[in-house]
Protein backbone atom coordinates (compact mmCIF):
# COMPACT_ATOMS: atom_id res chain seq x y z
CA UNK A 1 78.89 95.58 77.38
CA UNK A 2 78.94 97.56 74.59
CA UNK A 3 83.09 98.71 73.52
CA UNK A 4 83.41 102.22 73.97
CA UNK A 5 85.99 102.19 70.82
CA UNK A 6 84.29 101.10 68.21
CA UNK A 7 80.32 99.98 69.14
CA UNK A 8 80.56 96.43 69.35
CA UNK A 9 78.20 94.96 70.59
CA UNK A 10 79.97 92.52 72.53
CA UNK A 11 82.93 92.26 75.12
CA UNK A 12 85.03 89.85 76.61
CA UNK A 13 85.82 90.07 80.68
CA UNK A 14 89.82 89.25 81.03
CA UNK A 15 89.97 90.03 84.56
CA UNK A 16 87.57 90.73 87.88
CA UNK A 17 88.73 91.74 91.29
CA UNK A 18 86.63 94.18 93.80
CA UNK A 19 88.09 97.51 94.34
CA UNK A 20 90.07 98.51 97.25
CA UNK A 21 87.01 99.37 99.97
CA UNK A 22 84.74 96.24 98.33
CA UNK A 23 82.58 98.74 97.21
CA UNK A 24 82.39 98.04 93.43
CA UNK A 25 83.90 95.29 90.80
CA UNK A 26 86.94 96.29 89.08
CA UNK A 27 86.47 94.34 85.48
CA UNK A 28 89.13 94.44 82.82
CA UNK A 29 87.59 94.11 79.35
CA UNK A 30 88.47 93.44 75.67
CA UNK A 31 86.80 93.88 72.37
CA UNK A 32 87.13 90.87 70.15
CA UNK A 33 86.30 93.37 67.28
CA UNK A 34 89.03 95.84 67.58
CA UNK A 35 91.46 94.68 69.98
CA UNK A 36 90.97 97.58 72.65
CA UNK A 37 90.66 96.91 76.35
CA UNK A 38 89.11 99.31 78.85
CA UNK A 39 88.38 99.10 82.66
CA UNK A 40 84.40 98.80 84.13
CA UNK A 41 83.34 99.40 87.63
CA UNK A 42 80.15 97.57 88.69
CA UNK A 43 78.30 98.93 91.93
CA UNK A 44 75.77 97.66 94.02
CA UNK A 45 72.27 100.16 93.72
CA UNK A 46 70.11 99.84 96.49
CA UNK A 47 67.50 101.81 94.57
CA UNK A 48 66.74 103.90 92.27
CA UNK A 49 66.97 107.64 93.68
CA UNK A 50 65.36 111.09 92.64
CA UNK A 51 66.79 114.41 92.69
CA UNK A 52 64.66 116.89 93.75
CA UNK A 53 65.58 120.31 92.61
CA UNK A 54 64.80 123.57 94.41
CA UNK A 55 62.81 124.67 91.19
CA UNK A 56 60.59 121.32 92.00
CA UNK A 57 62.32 119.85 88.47
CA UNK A 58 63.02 116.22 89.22
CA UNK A 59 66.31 114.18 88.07
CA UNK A 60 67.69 110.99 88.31
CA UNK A 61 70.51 110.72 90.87
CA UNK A 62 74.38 110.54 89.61
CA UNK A 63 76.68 109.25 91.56
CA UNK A 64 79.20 110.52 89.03
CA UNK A 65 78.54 114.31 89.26
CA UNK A 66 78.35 113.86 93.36
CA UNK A 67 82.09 112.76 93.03
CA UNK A 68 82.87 115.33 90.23
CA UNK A 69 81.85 118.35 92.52
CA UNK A 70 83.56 116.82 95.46
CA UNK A 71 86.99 115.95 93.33
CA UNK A 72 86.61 119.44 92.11
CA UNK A 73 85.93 120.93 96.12
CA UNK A 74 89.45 119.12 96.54
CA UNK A 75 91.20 120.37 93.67
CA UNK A 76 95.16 120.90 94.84
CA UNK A 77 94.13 119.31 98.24
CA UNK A 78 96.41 116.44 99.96
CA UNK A 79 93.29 114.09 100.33
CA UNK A 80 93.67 111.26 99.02
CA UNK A 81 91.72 109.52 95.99
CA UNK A 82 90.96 106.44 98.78
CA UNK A 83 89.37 108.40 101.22
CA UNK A 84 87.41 110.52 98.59
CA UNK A 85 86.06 107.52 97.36
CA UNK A 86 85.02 106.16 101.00
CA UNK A 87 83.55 109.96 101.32
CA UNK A 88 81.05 109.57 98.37
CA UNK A 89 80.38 105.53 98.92
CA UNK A 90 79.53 106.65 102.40
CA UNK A 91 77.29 109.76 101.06
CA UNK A 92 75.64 107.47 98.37
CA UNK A 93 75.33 104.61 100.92
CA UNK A 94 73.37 107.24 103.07
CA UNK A 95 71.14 108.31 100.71
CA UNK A 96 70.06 104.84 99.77
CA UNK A 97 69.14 103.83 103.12
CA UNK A 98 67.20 106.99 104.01
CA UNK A 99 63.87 104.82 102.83
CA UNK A 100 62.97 108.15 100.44
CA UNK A 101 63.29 107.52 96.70
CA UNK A 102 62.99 111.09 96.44
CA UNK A 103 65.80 113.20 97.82
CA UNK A 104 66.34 116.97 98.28
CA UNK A 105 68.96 118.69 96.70
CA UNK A 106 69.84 120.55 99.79
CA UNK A 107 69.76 117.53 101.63
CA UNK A 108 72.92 115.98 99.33
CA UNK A 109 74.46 119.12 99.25
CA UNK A 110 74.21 119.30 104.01
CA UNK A 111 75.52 116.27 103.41
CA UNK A 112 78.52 116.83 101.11
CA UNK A 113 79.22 119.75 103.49
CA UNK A 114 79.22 117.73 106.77
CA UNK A 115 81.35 115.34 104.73
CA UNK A 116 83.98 117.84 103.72
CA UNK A 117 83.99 119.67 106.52
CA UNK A 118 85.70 116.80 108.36
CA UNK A 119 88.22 115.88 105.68
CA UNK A 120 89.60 119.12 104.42
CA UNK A 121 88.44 122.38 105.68
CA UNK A 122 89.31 124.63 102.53
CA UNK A 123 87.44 122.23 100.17
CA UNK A 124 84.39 122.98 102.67
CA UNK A 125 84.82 125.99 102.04
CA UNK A 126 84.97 125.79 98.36
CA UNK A 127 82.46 124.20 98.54
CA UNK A 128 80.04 125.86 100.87
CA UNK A 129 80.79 128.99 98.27
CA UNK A 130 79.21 127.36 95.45
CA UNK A 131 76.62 125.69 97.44
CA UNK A 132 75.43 128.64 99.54
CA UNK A 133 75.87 130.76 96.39
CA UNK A 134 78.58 133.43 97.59
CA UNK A 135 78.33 136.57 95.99
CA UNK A 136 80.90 139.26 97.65
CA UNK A 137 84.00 138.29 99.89
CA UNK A 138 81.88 139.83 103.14
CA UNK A 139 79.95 136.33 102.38
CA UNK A 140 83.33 134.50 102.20
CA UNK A 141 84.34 136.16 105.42
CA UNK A 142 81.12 135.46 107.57
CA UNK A 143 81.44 131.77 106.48
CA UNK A 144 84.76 131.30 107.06
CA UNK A 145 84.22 133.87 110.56
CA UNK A 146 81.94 131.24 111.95
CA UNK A 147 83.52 128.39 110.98
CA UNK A 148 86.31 129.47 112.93
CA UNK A 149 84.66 129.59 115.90
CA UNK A 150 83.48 126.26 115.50
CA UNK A 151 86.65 125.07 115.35
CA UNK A 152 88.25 126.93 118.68
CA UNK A 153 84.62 125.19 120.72
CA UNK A 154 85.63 121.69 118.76
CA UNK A 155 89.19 122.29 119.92
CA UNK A 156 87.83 123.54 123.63
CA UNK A 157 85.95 120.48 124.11
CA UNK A 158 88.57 118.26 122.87
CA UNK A 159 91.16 119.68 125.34
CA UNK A 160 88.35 120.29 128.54
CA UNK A 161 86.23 117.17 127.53
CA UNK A 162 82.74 119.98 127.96
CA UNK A 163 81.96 123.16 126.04
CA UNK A 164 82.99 126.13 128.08
């Protein structure tokens, strides 16, 4: 692995231990060259996945940016970083095993919704803004209008056991 500092080619591994959820390989690392030491995570990839846009332009998938715009949904949110990380493991784990190599984008994005929608309702919303492309607060208020009433029939059928 290349040092991050200074370009050397070469590092040295001090320490390995697997993250929290034993989803990915925590590795501490130091460069013989310049002294520095830096952290690496190393993740299992099931396969290599595409990105298909709506404009039919095709990218590779990044995990990275799928946790970016969730982190950024939950900006100021009391989630916490674990079960953010079990959110997107959990998305990315989906995607991999959908047997496609090519992936809507609207597909990830359903997805990040159904995800956020159980862990913090306002970064669903946030989210759904962006995602649905929100333009005037009467969008705002029919999203957040009918989201509402899916939560009084989730709370009816908790309480009844059946949907009224």
């Amino acid at each position: 692995m290349r040092c991050p500092f200074c370009s050397h080619e070469d590092t040295q591994v001090k320490d390995s231990r697997p993250t929290e959820d034993s989803s990915a390989i925590r590795r501490r690392r130091q460069c013989p060259a310049c002294g520095a030491r830096f952290t690496t995570f190393e993740r299992v990839q099931l396969r290599e996945l595409i990105v298909v846009k709506k404009s039919g332009k095709r990218e590779l998938f990044d995990r990275d940016k799928l946790e970016r715009s969730v982190r950024i949904s939950l900006r100021k949110r009391p989630v916490e970083p674990e079960r953010i990380e079990r959110l997107v493991n959990g998305l990315v784990r989906r995607l991999e095993s959908m047997g496609e190599n090519e992936i809507p984008a609207n597909v990830i994005g359903e997805m990040v919704m159904e995800g956020l929608e159980t862990l913090d309702p306002v970064a669903y919303v946030r989210f759904a803004s962006v995602y649905k492309n929100f333009r005037e607060a009467k969008d705002f208020e029919t999203f957040v209008g009918q989201l509402g009433e899916k939560i009084t029939d989730r709370r009816r059928l908790d309480v009844w056991g059946e949907r009224d």
